[in-house]
Protein backbone atom coordinates (compact mmCIF):
# COMPACT_ATOMS: atom_id res chain seq x y z
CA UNK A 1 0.00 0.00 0.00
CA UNK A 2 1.01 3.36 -0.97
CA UNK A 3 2.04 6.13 2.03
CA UNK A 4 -1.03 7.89 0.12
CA UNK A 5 -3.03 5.09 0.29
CA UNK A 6 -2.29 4.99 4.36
CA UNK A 7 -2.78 8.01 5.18
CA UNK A 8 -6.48 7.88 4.01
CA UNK A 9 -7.04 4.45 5.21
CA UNK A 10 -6.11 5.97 8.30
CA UNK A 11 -7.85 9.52 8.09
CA UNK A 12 -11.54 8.24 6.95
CA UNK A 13 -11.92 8.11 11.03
CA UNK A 14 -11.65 11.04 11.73
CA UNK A 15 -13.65 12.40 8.60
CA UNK A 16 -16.38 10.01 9.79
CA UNK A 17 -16.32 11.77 13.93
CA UNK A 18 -16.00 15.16 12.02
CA UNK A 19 -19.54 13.90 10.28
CA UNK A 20 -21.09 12.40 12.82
CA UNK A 21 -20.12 14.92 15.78
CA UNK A 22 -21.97 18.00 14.94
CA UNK A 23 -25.30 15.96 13.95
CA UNK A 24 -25.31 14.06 17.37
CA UNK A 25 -25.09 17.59 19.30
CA UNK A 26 -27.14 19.01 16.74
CA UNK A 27 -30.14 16.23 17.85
CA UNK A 28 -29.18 16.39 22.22
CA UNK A 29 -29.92 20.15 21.82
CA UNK A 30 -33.17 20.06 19.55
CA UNK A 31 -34.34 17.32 22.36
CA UNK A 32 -33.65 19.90 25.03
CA UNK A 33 -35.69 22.85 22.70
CA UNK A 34 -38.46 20.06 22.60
CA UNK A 35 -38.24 19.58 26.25
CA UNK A 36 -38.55 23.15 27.01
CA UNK A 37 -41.23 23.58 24.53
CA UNK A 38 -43.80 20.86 25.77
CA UNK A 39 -43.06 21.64 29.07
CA UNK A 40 -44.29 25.34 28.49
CA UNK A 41 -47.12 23.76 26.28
CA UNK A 42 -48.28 22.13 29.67
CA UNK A 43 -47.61 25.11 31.70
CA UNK A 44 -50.38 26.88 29.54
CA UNK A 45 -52.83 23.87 29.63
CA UNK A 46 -52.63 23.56 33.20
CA UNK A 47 -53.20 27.42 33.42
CA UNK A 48 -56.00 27.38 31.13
CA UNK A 49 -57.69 24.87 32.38
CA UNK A 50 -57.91 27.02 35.87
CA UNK A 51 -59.69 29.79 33.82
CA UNK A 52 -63.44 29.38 34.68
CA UNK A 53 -64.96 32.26 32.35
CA UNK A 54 -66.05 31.03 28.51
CA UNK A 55 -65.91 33.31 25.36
CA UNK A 56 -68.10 33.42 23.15
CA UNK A 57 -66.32 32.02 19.85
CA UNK A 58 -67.81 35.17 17.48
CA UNK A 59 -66.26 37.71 20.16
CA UNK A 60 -62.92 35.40 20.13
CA UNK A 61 -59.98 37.64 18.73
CA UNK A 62 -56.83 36.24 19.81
CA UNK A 63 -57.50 32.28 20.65
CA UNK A 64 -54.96 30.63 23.53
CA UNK A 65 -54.96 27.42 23.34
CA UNK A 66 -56.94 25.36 25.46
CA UNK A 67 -59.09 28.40 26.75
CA UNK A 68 -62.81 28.04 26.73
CA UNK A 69 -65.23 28.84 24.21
CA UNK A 70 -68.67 28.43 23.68
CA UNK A 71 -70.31 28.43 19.68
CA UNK A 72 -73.96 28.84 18.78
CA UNK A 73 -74.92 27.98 14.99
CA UNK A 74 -76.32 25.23 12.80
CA UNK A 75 -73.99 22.33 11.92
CA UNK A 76 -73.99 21.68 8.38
CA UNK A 77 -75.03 18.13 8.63
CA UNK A 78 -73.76 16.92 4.96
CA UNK A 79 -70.37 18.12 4.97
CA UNK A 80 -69.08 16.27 8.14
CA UNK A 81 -65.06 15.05 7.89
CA UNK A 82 -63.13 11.95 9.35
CA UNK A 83 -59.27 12.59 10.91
CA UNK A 84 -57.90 8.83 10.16
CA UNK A 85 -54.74 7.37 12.17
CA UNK A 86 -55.86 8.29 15.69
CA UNK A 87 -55.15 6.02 18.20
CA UNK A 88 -57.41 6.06 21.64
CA UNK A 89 -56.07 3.35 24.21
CA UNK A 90 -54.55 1.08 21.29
CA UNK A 91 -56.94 1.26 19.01
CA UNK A 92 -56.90 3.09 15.40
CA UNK A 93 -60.11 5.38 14.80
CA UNK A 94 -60.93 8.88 13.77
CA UNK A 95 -62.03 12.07 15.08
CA UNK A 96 -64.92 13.43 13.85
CA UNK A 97 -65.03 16.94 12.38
CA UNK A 98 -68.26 19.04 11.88
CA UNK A 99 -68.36 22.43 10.63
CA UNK A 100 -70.60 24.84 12.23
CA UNK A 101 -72.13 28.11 10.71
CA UNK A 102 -72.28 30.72 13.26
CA UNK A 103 -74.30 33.03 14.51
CA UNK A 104 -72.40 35.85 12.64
CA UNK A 105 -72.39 33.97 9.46
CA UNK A 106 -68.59 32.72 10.19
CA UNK A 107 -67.78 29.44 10.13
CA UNK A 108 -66.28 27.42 12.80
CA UNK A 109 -64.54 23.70 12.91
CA UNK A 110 -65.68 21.30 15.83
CA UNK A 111 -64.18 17.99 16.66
CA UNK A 112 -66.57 16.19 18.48
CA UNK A 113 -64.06 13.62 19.62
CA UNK A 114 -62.73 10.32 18.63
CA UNK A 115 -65.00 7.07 17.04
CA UNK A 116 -63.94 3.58 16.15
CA UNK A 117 -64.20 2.56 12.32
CA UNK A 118 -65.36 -0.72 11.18
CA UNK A 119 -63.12 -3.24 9.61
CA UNK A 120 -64.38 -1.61 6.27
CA UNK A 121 -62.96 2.05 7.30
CA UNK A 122 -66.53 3.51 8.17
CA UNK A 123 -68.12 4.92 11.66
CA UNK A 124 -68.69 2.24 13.87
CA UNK A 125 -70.78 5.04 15.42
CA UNK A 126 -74.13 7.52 13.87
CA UNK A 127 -72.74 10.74 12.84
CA UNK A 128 -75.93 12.51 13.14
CA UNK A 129 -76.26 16.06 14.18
CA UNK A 130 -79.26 18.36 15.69
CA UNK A 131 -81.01 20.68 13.13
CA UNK A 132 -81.41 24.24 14.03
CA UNK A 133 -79.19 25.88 16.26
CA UNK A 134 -77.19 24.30 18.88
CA UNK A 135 -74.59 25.71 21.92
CA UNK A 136 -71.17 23.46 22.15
CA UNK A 137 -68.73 24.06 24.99
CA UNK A 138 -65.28 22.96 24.96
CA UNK A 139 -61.66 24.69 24.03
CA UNK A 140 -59.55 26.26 21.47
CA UNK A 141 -57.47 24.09 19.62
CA UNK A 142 -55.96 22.66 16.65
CA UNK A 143 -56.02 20.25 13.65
CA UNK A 144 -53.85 16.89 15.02
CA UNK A 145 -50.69 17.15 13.30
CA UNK A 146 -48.93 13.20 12.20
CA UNK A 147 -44.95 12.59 12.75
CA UNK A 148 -45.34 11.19 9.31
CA UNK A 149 -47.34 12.06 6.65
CA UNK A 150 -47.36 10.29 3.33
CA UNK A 151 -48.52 12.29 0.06
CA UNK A 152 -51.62 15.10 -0.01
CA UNK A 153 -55.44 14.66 0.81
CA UNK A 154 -57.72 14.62 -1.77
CA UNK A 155 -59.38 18.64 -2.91
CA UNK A 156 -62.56 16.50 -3.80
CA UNK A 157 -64.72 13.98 -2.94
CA UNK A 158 -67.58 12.88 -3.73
CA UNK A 159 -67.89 10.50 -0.29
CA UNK A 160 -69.31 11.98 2.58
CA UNK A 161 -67.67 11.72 5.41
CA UNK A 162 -64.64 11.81 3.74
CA UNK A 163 -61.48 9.97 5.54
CA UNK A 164 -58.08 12.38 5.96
CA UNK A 165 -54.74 11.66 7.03
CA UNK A 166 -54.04 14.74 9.26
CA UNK A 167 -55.32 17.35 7.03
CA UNK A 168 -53.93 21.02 7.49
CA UNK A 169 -56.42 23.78 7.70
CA UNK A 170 -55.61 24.85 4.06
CA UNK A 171 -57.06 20.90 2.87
CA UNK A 172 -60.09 21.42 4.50
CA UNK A 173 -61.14 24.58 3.24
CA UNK A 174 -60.52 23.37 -0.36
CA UNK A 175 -62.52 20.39 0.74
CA UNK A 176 -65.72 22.15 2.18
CA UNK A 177 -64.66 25.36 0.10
CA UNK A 178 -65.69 27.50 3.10
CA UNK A 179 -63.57 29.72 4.83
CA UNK A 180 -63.85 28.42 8.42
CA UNK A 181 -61.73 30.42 11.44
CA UNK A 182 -58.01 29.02 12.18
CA UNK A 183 -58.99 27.24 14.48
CA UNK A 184 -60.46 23.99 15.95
CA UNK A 185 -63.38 23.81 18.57
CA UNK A 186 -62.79 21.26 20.57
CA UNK A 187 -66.18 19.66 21.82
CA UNK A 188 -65.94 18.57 26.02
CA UNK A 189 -69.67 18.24 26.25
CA UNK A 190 -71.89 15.81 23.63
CA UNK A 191 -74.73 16.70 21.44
CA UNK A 192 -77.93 15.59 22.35
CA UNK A 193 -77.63 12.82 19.62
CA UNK A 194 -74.36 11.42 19.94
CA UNK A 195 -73.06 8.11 21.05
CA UNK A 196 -71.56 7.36 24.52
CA UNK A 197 -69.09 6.24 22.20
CA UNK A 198 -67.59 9.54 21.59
CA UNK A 199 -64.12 10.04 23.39
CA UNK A 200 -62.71 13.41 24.55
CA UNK A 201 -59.43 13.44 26.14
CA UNK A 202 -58.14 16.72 25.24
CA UNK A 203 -54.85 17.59 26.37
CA UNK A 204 -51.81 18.94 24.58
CA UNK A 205 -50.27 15.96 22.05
CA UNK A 206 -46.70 14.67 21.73
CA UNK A 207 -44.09 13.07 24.15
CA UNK A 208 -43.46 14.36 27.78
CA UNK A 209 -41.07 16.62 28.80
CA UNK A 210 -39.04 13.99 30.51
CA UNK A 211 -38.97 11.97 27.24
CA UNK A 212 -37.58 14.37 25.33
CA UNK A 213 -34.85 14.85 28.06
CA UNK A 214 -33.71 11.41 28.17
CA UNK A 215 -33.77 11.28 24.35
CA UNK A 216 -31.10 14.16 24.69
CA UNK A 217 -29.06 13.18 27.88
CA UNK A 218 -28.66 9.41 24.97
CA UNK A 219 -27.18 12.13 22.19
CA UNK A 220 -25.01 13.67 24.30
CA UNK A 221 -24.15 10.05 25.71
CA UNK A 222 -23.30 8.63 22.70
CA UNK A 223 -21.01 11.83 21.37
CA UNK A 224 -19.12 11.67 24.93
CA UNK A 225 -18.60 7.94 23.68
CA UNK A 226 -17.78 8.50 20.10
CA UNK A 227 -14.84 10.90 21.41
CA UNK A 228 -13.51 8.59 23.68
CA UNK A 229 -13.24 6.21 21.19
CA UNK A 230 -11.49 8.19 19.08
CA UNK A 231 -9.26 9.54 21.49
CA UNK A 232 -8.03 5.88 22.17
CA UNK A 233 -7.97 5.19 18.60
CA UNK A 234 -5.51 8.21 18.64
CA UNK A 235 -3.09 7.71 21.40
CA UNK A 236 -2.89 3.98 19.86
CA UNK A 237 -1.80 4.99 16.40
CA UNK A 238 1.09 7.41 18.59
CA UNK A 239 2.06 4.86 20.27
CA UNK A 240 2.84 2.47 17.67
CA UNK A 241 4.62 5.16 15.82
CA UNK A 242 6.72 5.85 18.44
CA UNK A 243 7.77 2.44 18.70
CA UNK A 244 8.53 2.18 15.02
């Protein structure tokens, strides 16, 4: 082998810790970001859920999340949406999305909560709503949000309710082509039709603070590691060249 050839058979370590390095601290410190981040997130739920006065959702200028609200309208009964991949206590169903025409003409979102689907990917439960007008209480919120999503949902349909994999605001307007507020309603007490069936168990999604701490304290971990390796890889190439 050539002195060339040696010198990068023996340099492609260090290239590889020069790679590696940065992206390892790169992921223990966005763990610690998301740390901090849900554990404010909770900090606000916890403090919102101490607040005792509702707002009414027409008066509602700057949303918080998880403050309460109360809407008065008429659902729009034909025009109901499914929120596929949500999983309640291991099993896969859907929240249930109905839009609601309020009292000032606006139009507002409302997940009433999560159903099962049958094997054939349809409510397991009635999706029927009250005519006329109707008063929901529950809390500002948002459209679920996937780790993974796969490809767009559909600007049509001609299947009602239709089935979405975590569709962003933007989708559903297409979809309903309405122009509802930018954010969700999110139901805490049920209709006067609706199924015992119906879960609500709103809280803010995504791993706990603690989680996303140990995920970071494993980064940092493995980068102490990866240095220690390759300062013994280091002081055992000296040593053999001093000896030769």
């Amino acid at each position: 082998m050539t002195s060339i050839g040696s010198r990068l058979l023996s340099a492609w370590p260090l290239l590889l810790y020069l790679l590696l390095m940065p992206t390892m601290l790169w992921l223990g410190f966005w763990q610690l970001d998301k740390s901090g981040q849900r554990a404010q997130a909770l900090s606000r739920y916890e403090t919102q859920l101490e607040i005792d006065t509702t707002q009414d959702a027409t008066a509602l200028t700057d949303p918080q999340s998880f403050s309460p609200v109360t809407a008065s309208g008429e659902f729009i009964p034909d025009r109901q949406l499914l929120i596929d991949n949500i999983v309640v206590d291991g099993k896969a169903g859907a929240y249930v999305i109905s839009p609601m025409v309020l009292s000032d003409g606006q139009t507002l979102l409302i997940n009433r909560g999560w159903i099962p689907l049958t094997s054939e990917r349809l409510p397991a439960v009635p999706l029927t709503v009250p005519p006329g007008v109707q008063t929901v209480v529950g809390r500002v919120g948002k459209l679920p949000v996937g780790g993974l999503k796969l490809g767009d949902n559909p600007t049509t349909t001609e299947r009602w309710p239709p089935l979405l994999v975590f569709p962003t605001m933007a989708e559903l307007s297409n979809l309903l082509d309405l122009k509802p507020k930018n954010w969700v309603l999110l139901s805490t007490t049920p209709l006067a039709e609706e199924s015992e069936r119906f879960v609500r168990r709103w809280a803010p999604g995504g791993l706990p603070p603690e989680r996303h701490m140990g995920y970071a304290v494993q980064w940092f971990a493995m980068s102490i590691a990866l240095t220690l390796l390759m300062v013994g890889a280091w002081w055992r190439t000296r040593s053999k060249n001093n000896r030769e």
